[in-house]
C-alpha atoms as a PDB file:
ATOM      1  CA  UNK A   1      59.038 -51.636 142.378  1.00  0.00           C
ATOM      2  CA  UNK A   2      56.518 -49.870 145.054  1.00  0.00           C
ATOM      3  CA  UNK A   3      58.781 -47.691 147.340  1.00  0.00           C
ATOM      4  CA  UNK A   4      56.928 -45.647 150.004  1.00  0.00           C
ATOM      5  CA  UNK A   5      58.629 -43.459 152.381  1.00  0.00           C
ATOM      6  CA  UNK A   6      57.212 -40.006 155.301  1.00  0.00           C
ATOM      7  CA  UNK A   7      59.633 -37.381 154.777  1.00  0.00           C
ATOM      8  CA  UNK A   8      59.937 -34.219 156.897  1.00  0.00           C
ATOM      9  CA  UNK A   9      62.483 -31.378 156.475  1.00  0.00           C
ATOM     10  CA  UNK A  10      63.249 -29.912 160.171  1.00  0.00           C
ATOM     11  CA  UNK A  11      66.197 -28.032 161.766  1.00  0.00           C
ATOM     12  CA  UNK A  12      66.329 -31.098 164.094  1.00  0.00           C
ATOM     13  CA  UNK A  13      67.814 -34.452 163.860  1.00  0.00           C
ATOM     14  CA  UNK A  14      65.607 -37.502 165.697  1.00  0.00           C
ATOM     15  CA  UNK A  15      66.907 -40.680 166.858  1.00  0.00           C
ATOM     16  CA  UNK A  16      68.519 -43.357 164.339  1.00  0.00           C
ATOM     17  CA  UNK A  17      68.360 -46.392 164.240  1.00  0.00           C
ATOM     18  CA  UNK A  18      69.798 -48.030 161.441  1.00  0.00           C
ATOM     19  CA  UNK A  19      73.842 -48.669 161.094  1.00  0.00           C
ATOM     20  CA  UNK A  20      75.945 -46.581 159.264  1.00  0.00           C
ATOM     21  CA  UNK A  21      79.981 -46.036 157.716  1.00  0.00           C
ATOM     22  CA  UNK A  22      82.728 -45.470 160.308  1.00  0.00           C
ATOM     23  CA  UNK A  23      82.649 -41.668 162.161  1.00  0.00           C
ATOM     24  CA  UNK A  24      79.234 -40.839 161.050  1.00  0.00           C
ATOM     25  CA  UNK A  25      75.820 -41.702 163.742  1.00  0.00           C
ATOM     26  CA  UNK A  26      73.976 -44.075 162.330  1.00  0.00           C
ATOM     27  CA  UNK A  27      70.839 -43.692 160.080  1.00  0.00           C
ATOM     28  CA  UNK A  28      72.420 -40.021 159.371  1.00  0.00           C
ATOM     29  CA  UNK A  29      74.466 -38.561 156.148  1.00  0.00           C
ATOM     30  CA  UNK A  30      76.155 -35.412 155.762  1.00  0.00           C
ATOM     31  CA  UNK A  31      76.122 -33.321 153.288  1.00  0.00           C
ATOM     32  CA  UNK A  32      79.887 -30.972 153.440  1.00  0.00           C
ATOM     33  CA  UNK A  33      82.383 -30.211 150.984  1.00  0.00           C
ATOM     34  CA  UNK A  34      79.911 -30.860 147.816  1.00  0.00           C
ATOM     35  CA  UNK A  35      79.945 -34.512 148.886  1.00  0.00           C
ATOM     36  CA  UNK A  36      77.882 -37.364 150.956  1.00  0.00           C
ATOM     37  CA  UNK A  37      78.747 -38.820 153.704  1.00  0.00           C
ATOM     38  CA  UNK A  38      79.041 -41.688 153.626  1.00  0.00           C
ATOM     39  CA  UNK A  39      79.140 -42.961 150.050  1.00  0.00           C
ATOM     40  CA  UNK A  40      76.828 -45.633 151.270  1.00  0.00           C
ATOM     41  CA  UNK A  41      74.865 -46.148 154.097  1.00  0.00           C
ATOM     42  CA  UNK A  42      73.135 -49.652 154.984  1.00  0.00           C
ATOM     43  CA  UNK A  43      70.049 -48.948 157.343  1.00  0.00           C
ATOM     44  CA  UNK A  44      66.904 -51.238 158.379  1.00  0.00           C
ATOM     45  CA  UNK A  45      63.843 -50.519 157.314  1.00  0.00           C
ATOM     46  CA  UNK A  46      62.266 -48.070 159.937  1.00  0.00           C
ATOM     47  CA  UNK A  47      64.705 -46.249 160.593  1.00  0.00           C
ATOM     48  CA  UNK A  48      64.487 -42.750 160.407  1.00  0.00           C
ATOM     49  CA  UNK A  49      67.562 -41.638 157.922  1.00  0.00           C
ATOM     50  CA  UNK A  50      68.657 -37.563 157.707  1.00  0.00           C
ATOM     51  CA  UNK A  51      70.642 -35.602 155.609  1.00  0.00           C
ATOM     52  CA  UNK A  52      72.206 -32.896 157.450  1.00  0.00           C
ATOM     53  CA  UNK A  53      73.189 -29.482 154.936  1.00  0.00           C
ATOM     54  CA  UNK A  54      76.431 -28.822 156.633  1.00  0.00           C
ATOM     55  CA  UNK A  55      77.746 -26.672 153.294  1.00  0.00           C
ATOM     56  CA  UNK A  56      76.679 -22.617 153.200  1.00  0.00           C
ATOM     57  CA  UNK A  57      74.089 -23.095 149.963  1.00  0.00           C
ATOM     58  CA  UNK A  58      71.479 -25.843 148.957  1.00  0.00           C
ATOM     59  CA  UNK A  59      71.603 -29.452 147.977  1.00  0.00           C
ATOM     60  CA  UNK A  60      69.128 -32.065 147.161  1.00  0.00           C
ATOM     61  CA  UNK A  61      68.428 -35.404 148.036  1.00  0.00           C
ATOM     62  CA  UNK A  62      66.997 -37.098 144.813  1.00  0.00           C
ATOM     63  CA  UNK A  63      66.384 -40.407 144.043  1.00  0.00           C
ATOM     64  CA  UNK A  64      68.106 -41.097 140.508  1.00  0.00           C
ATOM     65  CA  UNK A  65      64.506 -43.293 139.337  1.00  0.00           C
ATOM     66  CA  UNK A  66      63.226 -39.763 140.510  1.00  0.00           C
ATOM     67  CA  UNK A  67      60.331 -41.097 142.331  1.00  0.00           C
ATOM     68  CA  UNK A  68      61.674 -42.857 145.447  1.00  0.00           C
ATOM     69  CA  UNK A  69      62.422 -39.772 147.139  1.00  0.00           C
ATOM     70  CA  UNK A  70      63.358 -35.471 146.489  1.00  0.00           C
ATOM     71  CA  UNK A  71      64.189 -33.444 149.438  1.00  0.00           C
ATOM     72  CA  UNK A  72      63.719 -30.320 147.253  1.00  0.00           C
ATOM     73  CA  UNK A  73      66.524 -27.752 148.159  1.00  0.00           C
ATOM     74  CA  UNK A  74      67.670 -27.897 151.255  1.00  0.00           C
ATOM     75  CA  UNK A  75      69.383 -25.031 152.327  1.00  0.00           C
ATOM     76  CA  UNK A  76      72.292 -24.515 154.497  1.00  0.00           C
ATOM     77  CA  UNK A  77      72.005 -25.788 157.938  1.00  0.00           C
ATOM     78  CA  UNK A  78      68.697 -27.352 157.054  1.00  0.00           C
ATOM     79  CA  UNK A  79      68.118 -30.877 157.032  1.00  0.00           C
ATOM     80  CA  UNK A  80      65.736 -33.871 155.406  1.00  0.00           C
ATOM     81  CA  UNK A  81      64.503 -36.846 156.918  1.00  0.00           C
ATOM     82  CA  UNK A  82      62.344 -39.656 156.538  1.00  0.00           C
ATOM     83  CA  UNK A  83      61.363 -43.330 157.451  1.00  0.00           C
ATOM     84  CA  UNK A  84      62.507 -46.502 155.373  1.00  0.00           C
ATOM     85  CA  UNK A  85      59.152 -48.772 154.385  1.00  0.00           C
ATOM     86  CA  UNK A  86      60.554 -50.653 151.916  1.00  0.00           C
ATOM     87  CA  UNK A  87      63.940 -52.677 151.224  1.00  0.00           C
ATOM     88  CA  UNK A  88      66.169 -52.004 148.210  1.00  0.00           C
ATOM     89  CA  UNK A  89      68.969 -50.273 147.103  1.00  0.00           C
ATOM     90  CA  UNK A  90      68.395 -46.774 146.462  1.00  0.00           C
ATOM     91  CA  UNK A  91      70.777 -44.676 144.292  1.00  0.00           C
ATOM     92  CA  UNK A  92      70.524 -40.750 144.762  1.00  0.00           C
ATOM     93  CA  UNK A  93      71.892 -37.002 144.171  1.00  0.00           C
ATOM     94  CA  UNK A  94      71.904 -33.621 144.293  1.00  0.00           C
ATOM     95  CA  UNK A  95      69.801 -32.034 141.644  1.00  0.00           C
ATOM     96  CA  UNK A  96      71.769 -28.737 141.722  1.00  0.00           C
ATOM     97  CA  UNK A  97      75.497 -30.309 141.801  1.00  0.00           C
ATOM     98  CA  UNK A  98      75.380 -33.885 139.329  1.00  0.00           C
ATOM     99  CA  UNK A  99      78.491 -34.797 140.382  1.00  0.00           C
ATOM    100  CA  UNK A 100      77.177 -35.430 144.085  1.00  0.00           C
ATOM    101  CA  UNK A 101      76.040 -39.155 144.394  1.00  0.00           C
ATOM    102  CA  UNK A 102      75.479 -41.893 147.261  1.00  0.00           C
ATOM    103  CA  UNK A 103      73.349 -45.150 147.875  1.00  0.00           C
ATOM    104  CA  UNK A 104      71.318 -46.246 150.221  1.00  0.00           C
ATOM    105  CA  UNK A 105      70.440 -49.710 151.332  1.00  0.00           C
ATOM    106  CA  UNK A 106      67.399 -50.406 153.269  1.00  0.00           C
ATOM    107  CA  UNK A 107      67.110 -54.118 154.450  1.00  0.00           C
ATOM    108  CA  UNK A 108      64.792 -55.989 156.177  1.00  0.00           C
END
């Protein structure tokens, strides 16, 4: 599988437009309390998609085939974003806390 992707890390979020779990904006994830949210987020391909560092230290956002996608650290109030190309289902972590996990799924 051929997965491309243009990631940026900035200290601001652009527009989303993909659609997303209940009480967070769509095509965005945050990262507080060691966790994801949400779990799972379904998005379009296109859409822009960023992980917001809400928690006082750094996380990563790492693709678990470990070539999809890594943020690198991201460090507290920092975020990561980047455009969907490709459909699939896309497993990832943080690199510095295992226990941290989420999907994403990028249709057409």
């Amino acid at each position: 599988m051929f997965v491309s992707f243009s990631c940026s890390k900035s200290g601001n979020t652009p527009a989303n437009n993909g659609t997303g779990g209940t009480g967070v904006t769509p095509g965005t994830v945050s990262i507080a309390n060691m966790a994801f949210g949400p779990s799972s987020l379904t998005v379009k391909v296109g859409t822009t998609v960023t992980w917001k560092n809400n928690d006082g230290y750094a996380h990563t956002v790492t693709s678990d085939d470990g070539t999809s996608f890594n943020s690198g650290n991201i460090g507290g109030g920092a975020s990561y974003s980047y455009v969907t190309k490709t459909a699939g289902t896309f497993a990832y972590h943080c690199n510095i806390h295992s226990g941290m996990t989420a999907t994403l799924v990028v249709t057409q």
